[in-house]
C-alpha atoms as a PDB file:
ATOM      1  CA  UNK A   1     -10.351  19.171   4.096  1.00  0.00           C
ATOM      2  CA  UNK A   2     -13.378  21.513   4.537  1.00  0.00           C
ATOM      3  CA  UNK A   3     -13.341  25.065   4.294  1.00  0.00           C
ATOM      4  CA  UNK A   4     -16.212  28.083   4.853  1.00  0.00           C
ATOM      5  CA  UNK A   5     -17.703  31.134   3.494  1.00  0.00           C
ATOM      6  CA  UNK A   6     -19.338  33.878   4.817  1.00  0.00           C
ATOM      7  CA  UNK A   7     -21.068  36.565   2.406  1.00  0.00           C
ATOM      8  CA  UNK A   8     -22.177  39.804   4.375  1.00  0.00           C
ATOM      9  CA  UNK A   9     -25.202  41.584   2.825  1.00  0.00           C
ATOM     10  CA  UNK A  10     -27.198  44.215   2.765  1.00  0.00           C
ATOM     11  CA  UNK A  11     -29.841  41.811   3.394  1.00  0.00           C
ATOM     12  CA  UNK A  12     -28.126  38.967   5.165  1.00  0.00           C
ATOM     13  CA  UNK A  13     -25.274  36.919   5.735  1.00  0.00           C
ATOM     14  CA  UNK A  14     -24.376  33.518   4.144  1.00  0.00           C
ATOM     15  CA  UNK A  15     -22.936  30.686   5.356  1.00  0.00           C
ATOM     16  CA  UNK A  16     -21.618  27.523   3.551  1.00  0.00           C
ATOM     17  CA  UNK A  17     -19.523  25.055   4.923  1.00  0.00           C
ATOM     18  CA  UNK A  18     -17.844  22.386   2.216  1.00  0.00           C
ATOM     19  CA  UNK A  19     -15.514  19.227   1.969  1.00  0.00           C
ATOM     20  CA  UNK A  20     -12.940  18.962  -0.434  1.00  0.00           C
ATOM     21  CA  UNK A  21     -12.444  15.678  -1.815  1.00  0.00           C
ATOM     22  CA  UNK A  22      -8.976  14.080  -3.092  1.00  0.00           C
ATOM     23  CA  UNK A  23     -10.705  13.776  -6.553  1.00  0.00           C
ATOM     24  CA  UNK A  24     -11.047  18.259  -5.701  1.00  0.00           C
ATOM     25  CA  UNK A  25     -14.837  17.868  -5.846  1.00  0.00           C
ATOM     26  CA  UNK A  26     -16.540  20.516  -3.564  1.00  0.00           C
ATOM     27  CA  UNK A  27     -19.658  19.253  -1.885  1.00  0.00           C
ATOM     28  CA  UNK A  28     -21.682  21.160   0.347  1.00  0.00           C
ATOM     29  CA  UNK A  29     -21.682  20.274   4.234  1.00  0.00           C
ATOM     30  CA  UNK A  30     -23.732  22.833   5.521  1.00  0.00           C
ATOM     31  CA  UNK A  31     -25.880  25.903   4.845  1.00  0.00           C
ATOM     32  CA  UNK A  32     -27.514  28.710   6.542  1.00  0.00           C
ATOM     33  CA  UNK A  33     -28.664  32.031   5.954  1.00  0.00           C
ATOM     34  CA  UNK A  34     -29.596  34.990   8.768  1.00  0.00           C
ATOM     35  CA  UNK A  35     -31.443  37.836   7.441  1.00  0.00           C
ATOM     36  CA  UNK A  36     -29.625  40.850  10.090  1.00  0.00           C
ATOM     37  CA  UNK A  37     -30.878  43.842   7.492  1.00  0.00           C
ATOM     38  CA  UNK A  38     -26.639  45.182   7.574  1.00  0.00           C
ATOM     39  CA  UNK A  39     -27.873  48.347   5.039  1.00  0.00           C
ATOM     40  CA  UNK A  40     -31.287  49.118   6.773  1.00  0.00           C
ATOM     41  CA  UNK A  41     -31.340  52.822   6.599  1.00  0.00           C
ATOM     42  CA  UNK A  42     -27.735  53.333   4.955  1.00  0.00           C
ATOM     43  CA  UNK A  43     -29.069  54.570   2.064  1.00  0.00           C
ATOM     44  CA  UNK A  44     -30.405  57.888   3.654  1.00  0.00           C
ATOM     45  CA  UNK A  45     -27.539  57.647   6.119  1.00  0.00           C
ATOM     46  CA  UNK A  46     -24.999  56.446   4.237  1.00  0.00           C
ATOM     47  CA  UNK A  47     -24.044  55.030   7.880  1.00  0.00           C
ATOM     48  CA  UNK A  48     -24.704  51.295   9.134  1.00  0.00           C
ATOM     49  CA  UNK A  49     -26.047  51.579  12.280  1.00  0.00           C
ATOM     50  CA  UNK A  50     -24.870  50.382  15.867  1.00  0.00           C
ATOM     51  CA  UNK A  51     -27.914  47.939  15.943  1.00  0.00           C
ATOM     52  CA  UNK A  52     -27.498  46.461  12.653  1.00  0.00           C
ATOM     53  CA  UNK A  53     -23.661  45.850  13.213  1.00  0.00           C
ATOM     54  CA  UNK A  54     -24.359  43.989  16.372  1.00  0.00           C
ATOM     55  CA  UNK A  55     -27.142  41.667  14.635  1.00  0.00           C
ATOM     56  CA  UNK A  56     -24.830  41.069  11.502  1.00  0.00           C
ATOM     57  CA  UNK A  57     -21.044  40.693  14.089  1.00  0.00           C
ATOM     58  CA  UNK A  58     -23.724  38.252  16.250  1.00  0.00           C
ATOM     59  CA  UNK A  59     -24.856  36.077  12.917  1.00  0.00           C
ATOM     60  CA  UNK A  60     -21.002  35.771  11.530  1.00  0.00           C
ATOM     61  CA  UNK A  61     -19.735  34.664  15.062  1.00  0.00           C
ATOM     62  CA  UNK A  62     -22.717  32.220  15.375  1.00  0.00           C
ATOM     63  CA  UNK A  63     -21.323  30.459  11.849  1.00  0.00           C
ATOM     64  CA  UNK A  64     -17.865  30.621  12.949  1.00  0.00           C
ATOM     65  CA  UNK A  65     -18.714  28.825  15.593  1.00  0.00           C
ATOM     66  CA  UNK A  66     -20.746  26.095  13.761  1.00  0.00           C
ATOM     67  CA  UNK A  67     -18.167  26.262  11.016  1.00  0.00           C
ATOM     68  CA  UNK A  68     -15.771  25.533  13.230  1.00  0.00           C
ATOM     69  CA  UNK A  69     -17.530  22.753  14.672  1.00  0.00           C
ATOM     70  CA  UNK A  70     -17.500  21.375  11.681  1.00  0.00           C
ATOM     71  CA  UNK A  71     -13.990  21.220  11.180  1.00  0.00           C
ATOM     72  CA  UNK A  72     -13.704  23.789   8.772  1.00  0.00           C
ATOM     73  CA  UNK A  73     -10.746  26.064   8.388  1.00  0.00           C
ATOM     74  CA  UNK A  74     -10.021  28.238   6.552  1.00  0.00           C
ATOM     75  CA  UNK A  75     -13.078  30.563   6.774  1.00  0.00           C
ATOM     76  CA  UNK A  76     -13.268  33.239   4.264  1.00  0.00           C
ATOM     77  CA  UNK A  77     -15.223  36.478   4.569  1.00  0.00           C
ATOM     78  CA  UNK A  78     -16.551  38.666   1.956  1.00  0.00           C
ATOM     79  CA  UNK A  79     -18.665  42.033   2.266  1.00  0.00           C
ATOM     80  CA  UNK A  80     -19.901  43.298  -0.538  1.00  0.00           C
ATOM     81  CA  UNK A  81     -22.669  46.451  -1.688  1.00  0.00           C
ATOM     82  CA  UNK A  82     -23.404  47.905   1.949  1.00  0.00           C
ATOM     83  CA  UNK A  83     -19.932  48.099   2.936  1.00  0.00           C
ATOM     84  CA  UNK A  84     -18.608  49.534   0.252  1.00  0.00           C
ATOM     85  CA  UNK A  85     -20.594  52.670   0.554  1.00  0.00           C
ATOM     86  CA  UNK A  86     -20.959  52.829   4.118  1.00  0.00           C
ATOM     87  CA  UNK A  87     -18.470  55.539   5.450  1.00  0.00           C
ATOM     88  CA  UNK A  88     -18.367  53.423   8.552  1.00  0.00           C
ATOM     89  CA  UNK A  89     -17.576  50.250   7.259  1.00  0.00           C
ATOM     90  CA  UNK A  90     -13.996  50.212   8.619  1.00  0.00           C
ATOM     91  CA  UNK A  91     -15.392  50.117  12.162  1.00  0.00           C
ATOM     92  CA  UNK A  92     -17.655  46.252  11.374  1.00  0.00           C
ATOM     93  CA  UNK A  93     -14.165  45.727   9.617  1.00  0.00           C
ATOM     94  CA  UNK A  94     -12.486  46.032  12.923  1.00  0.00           C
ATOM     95  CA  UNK A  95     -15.061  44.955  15.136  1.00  0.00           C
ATOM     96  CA  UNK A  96     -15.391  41.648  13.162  1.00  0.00           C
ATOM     97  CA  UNK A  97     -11.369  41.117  13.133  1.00  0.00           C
ATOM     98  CA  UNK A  98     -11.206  41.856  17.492  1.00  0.00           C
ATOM     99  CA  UNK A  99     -13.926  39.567  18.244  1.00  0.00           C
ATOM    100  CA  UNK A 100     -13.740  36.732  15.980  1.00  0.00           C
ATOM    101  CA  UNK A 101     -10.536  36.908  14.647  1.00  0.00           C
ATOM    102  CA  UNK A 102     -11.700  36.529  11.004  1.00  0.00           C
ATOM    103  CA  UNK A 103     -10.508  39.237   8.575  1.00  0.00           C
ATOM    104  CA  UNK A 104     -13.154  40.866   6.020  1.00  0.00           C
ATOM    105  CA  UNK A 105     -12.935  41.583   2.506  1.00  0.00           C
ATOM    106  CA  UNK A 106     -14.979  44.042   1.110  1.00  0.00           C
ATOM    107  CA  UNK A 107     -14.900  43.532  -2.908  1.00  0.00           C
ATOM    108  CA  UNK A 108     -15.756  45.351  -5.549  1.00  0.00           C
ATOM    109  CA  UNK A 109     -18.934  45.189  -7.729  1.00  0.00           C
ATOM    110  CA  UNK A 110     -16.574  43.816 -10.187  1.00  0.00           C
ATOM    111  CA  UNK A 111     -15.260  41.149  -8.267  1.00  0.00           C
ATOM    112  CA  UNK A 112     -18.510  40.544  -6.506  1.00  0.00           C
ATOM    113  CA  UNK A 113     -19.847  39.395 -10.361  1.00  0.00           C
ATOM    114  CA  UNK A 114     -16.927  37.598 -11.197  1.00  0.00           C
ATOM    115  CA  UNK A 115     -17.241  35.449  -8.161  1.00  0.00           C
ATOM    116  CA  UNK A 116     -20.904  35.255  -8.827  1.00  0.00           C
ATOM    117  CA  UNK A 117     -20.551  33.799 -12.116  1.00  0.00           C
ATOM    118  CA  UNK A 118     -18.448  31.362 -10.777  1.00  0.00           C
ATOM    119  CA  UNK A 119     -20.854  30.069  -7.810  1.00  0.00           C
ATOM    120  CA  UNK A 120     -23.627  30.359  -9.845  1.00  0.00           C
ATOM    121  CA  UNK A 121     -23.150  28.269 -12.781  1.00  0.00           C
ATOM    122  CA  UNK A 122     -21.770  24.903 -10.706  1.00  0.00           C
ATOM    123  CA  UNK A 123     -23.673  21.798 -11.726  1.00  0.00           C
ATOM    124  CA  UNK A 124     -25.819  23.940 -13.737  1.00  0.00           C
ATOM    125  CA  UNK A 125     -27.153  22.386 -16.915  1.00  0.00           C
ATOM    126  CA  UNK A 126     -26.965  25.177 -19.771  1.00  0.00           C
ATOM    127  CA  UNK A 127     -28.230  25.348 -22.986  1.00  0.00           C
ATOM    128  CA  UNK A 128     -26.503  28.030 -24.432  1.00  0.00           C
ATOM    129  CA  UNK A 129     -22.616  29.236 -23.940  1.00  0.00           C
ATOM    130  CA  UNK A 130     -23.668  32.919 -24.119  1.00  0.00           C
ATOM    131  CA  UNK A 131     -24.958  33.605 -20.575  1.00  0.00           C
ATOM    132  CA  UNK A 132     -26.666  36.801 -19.190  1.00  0.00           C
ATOM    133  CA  UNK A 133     -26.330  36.479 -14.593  1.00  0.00           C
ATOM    134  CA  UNK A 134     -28.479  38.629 -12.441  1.00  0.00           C
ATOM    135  CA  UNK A 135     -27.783  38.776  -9.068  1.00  0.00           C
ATOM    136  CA  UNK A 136     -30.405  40.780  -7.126  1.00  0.00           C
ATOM    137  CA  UNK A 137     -28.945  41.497  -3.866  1.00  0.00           C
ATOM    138  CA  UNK A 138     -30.217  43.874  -0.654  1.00  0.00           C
ATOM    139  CA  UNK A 139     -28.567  47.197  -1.339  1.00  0.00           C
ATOM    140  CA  UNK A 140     -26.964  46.240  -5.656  1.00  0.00           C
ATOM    141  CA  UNK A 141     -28.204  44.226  -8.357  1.00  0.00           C
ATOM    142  CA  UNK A 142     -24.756  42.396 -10.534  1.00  0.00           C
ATOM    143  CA  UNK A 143     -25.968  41.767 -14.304  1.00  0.00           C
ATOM    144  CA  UNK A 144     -22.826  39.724 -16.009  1.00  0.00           C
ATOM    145  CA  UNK A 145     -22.888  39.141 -19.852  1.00  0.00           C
ATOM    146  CA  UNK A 146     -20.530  35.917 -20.053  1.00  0.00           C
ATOM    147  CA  UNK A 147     -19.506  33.582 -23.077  1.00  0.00           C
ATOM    148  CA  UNK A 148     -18.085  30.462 -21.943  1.00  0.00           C
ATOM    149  CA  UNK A 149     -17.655  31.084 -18.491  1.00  0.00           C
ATOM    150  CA  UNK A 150     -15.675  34.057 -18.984  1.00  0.00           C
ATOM    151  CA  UNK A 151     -17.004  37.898 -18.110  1.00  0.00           C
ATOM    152  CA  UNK A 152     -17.521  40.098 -21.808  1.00  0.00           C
ATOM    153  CA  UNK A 153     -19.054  42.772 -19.265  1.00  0.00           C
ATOM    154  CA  UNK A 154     -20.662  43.337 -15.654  1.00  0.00           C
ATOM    155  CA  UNK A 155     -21.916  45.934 -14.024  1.00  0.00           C
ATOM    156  CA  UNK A 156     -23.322  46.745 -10.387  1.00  0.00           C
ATOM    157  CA  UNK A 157     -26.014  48.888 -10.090  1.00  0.00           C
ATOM    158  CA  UNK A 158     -27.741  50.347  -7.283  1.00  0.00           C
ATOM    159  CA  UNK A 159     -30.933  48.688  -7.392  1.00  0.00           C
ATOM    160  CA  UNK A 160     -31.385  46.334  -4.326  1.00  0.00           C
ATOM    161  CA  UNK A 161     -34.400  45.056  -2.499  1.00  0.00           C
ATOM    162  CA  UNK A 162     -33.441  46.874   0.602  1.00  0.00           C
ATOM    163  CA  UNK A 163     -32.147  49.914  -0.705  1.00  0.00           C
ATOM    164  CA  UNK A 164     -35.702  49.988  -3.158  1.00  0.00           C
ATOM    165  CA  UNK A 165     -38.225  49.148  -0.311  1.00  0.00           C
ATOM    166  CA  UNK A 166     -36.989  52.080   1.650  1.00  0.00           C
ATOM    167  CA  UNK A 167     -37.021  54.110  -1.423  1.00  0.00           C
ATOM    168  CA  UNK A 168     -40.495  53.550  -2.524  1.00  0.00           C
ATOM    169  CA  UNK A 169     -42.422  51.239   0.153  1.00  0.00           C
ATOM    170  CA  UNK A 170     -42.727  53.364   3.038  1.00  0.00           C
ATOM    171  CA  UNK A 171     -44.214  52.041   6.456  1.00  0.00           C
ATOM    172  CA  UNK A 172     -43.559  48.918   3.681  1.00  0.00           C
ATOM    173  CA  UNK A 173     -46.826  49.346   2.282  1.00  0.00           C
ATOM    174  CA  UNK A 174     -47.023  48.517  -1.591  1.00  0.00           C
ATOM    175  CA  UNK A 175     -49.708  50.741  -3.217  1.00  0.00           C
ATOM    176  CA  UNK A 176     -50.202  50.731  -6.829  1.00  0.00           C
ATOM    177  CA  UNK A 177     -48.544  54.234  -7.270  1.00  0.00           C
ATOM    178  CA  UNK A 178     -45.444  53.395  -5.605  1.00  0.00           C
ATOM    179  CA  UNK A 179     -45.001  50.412  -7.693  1.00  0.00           C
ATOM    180  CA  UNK A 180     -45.323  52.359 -10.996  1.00  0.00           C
ATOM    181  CA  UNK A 181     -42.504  54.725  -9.653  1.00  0.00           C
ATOM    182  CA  UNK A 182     -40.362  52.080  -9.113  1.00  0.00           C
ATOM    183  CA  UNK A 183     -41.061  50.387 -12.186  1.00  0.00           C
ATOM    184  CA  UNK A 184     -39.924  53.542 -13.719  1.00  0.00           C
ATOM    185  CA  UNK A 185     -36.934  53.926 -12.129  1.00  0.00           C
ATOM    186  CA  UNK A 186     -35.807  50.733 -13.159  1.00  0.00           C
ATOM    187  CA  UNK A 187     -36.972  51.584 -16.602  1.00  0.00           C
ATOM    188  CA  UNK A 188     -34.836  54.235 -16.793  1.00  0.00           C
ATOM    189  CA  UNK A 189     -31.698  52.523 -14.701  1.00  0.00           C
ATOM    190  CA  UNK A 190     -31.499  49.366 -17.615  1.00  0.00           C
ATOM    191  CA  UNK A 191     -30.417  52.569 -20.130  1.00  0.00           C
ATOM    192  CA  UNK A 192     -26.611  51.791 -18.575  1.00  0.00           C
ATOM    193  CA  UNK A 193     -27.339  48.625 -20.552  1.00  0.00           C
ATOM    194  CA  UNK A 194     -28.850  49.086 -23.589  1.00  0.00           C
ATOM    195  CA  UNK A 195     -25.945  48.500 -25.878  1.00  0.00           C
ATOM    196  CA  UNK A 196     -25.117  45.501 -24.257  1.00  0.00           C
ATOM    197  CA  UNK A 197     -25.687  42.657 -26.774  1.00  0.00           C
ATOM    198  CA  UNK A 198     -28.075  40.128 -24.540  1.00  0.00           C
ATOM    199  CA  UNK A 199     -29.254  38.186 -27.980  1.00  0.00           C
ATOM    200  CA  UNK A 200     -29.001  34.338 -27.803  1.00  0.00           C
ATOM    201  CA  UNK A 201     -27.931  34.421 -24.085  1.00  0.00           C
ATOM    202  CA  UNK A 202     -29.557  32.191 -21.350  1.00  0.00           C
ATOM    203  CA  UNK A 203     -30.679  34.187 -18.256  1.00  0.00           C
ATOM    204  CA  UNK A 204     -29.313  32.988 -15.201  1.00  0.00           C
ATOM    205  CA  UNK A 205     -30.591  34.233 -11.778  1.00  0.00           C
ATOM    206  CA  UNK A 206     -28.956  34.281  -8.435  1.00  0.00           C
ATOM    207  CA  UNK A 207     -29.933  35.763  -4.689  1.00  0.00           C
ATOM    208  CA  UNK A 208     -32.932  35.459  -2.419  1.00  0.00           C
ATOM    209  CA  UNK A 209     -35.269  37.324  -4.057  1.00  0.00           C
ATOM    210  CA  UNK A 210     -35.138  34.523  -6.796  1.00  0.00           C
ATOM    211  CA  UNK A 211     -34.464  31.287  -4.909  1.00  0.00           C
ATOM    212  CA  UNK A 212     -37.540  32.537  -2.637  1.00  0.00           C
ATOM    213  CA  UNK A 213     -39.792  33.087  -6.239  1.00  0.00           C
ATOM    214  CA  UNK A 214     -38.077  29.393  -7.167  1.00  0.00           C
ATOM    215  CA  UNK A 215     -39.498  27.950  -3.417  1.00  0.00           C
ATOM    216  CA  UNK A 216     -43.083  29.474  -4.180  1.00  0.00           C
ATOM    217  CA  UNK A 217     -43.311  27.921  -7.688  1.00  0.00           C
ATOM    218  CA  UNK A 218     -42.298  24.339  -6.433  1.00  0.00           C
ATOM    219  CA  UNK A 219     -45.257  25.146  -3.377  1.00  0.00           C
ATOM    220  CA  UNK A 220     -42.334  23.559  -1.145  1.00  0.00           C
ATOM    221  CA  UNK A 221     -43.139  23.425   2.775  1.00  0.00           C
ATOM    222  CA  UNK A 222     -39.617  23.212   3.412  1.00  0.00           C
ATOM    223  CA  UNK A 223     -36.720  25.179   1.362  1.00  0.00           C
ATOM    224  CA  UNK A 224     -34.656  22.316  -0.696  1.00  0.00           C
ATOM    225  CA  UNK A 225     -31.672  23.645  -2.539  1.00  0.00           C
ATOM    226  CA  UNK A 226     -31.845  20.470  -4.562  1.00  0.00           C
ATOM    227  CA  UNK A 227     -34.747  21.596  -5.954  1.00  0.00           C
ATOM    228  CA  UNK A 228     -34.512  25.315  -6.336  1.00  0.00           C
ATOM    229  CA  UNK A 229     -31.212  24.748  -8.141  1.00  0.00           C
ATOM    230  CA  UNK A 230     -31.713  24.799 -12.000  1.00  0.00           C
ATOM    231  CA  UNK A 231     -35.467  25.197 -11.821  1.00  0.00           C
ATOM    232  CA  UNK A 232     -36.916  27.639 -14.388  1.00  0.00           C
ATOM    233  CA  UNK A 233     -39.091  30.838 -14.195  1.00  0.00           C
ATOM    234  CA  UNK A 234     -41.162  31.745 -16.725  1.00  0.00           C
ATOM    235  CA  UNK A 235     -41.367  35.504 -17.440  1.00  0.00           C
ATOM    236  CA  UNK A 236     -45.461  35.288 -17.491  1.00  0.00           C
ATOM    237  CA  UNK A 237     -44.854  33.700 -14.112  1.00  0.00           C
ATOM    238  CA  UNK A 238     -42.876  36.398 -12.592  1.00  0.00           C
ATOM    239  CA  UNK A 239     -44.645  39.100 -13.623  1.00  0.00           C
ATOM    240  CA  UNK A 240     -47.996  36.822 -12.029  1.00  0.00           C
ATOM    241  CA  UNK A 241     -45.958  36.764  -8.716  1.00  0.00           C
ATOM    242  CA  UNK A 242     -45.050  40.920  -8.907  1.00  0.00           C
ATOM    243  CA  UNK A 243     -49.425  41.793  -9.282  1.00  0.00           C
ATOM    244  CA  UNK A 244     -50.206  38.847  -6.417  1.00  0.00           C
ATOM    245  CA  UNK A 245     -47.146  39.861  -3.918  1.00  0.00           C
ATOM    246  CA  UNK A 246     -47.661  44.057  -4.396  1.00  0.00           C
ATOM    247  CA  UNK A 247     -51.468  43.007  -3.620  1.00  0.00           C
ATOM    248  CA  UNK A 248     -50.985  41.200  -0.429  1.00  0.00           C
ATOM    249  CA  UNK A 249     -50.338  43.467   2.530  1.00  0.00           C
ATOM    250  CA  UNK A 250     -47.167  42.718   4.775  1.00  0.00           C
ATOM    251  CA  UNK A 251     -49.123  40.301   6.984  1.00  0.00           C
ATOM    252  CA  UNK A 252     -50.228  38.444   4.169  1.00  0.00           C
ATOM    253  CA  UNK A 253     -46.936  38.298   2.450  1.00  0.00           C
ATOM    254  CA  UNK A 254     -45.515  36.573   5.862  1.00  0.00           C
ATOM    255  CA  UNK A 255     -48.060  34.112   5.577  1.00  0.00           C
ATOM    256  CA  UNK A 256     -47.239  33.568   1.814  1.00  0.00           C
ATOM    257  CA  UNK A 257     -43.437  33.559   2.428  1.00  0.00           C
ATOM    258  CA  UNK A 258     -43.445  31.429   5.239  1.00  0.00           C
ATOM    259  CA  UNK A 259     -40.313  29.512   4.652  1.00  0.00           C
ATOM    260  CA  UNK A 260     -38.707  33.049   4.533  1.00  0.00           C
ATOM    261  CA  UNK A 261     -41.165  35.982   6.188  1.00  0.00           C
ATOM    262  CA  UNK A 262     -38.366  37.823   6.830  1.00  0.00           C
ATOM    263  CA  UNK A 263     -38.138  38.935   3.465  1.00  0.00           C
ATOM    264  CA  UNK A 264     -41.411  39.982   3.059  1.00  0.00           C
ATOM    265  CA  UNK A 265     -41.288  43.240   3.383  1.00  0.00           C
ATOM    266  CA  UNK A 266     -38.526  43.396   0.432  1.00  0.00           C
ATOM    267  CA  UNK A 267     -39.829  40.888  -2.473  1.00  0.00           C
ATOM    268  CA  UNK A 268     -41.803  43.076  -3.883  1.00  0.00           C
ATOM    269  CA  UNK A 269     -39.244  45.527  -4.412  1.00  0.00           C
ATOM    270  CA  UNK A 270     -37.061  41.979  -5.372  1.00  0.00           C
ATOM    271  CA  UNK A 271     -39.544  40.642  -7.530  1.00  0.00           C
ATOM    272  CA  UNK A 272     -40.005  44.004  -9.712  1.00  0.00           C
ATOM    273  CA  UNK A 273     -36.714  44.360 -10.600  1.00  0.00           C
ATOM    274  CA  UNK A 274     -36.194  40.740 -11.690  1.00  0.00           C
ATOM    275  CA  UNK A 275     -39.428  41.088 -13.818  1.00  0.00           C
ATOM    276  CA  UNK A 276     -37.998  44.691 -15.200  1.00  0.00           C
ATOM    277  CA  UNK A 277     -35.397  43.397 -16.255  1.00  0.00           C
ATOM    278  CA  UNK A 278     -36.410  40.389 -17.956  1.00  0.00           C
ATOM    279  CA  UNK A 279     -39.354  42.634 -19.721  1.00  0.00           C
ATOM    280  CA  UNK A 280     -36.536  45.175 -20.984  1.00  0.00           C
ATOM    281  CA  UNK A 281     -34.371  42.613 -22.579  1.00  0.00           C
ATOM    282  CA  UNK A 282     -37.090  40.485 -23.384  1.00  0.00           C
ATOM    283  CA  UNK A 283     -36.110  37.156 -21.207  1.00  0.00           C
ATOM    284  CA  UNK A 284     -38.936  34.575 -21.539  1.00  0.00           C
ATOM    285  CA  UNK A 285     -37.385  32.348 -19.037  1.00  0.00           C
ATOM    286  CA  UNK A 286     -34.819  32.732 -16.132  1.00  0.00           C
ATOM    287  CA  UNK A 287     -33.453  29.543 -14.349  1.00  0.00           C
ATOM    288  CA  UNK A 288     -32.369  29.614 -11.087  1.00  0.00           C
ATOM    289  CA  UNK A 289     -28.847  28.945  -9.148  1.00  0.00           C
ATOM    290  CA  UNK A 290     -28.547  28.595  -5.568  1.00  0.00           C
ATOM    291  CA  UNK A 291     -25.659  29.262  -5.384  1.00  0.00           C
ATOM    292  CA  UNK A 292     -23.305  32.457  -5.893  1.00  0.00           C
ATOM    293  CA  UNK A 293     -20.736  34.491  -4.225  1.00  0.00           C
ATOM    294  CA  UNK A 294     -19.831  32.371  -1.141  1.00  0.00           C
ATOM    295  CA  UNK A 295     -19.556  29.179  -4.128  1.00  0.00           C
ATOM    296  CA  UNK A 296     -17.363  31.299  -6.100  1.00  0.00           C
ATOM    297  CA  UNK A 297     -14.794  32.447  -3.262  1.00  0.00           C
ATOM    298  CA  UNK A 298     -14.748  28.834  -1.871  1.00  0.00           C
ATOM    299  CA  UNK A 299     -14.054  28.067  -5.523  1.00  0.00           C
ATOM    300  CA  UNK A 300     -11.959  30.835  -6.489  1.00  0.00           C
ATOM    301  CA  UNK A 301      -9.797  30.528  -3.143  1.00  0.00           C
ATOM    302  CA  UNK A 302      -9.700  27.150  -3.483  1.00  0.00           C
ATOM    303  CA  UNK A 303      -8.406  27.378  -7.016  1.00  0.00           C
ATOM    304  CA  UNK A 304     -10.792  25.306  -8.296  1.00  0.00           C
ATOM    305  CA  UNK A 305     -11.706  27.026 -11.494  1.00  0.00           C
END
């Protein structure tokens, strides 16, 4: 059989498509990934606006329809930090359910970890069993302290790439200033975890802000999950990409991301709070998953863990 998820953003919206095999191994069929900014300007408004809501409803029915193509069925959808603040969420909720048929979850920061833990540890190789996930998503950033695959704490925080760029960037221009202040902020936002106990964990790191840091490491030309998957950032090499990216102006950023410009205007914002965090709790290392929440809820639906 094959089955789909969708994950709707802040940022964007996932797609994978996957075959379940009689032997209930889950291989991937097809992904994609359409950056439709769902939370741009939500966090002054606390609305999601008409124009975002018809990119993101025209993104999930193009992957229904390729999902569909594809043979798979069911097809899950999840929502996650956006839509749960949003005091108009109901109305995508609706929208989504009229025109495509497809009903939407919105979960919980809670859930949205658990099911990130999940996705993001498949055919990863560990070397530890304590594990410390961050998941730096558009409008929240999920860290997860774990201990053999199962959740000691998590907690969502509102620290996304989106919701930080319009904070600090504006007109998106990085200036030395603004960077500090953000740097601050997140300074002061890792207090919620300083009694966590991070010691002998391995760092595990999830979203696009990392994959994209994982791409521009490798020097790839073309993005290959094979390779992004379990490769390792060094903390020296993070904070290297944070000084060259908040140097570059937008234009050059495009040129620099070009397997994903569209998230140009947002790494920086990305890329500081991965390297905050790593600095506060003294990570040398991160290694990367790509995969995450819509692994976990094919996994988690499909009762596979």
């Amino acid at each position: 059989m094959r089955a789909a998820a969708i994950d709707i953003g802040t940022n964007s919206v996932l797609l994978t498509v996957a075959e379940l095999s009689l032997s209930k191994k889950l291989k991937p069929v097809y992904e994609a990934q359409k950056i439709t900014r769902l939370g741009k300007g939500t966090n002054r408004t606390k609305r999601i606006s008409q124009a975002s809501i018809k990119r993101t409803l025209s993104a999930v029915r193009n992957f229904q329809n390729q999902a569909v193509k594809m043979g798979a069925s069911p097809i899950w959808v999840v929502g996650t930090s956006v839509l749960r603040e949003a005091k108009n969420s109901g109305e995508l909720i609706r929208r989504l359910k009229t025109e495509t048929g497809l009903k939407l979850e919105i979960i919980s920061g809670r859930e949205e970890a658990r099911l990130g833990l999940i996705g993001a540890l498949i055919d990863l190789k560990l070397s530890k069993p304590k594990i410390t996930l961050v998941d730096i998503g558009g409008g929240s950033t999920e860290v997860t302290l774990a201990k053999s695959r199962g959740i000691i704490k998590s907690n969502s925080l509102n620290l996304g790439a989106v919701r930080l760029t319009e904070q600090f960037f504006q007109n998106k221009v990085v200036t030395e200033a603004a960077l500090e202040a953000l740097l601050e902020k997140l300074r002061e936002s890792w207090r919620k975890l300083v009694d966590w106990n991070f010691r002998d964990s391995q760092l595990v790191g999830i979203g696009g802000t990392i994959t994209t840091l994982a791409a521009l490491s490798l020097s790839l030309k073309r993005y290959d999950s094979q390779k992004v998957h379990g490769q390792v950032l060094s903390a020296a090499g993070v904070k290297d990409f944070l000084l060259q990216l908040s140097a570059l102006t937008l234009a050059q950023r495009k040129k620099l991301l070009r397997l994903d410009p569209a998230r140009a205007d947002i790494i920086v914002a990305g890329t500081a709070i991965l390297f905050s965090f790593m600095q506060k709790f003294g990570f040398r290392q991160v290694k990367v998953s790509d995969k995450g929440v819509r692994w976990g809820l094919l996994y988690s639906k499909l009762e596979l863990n």
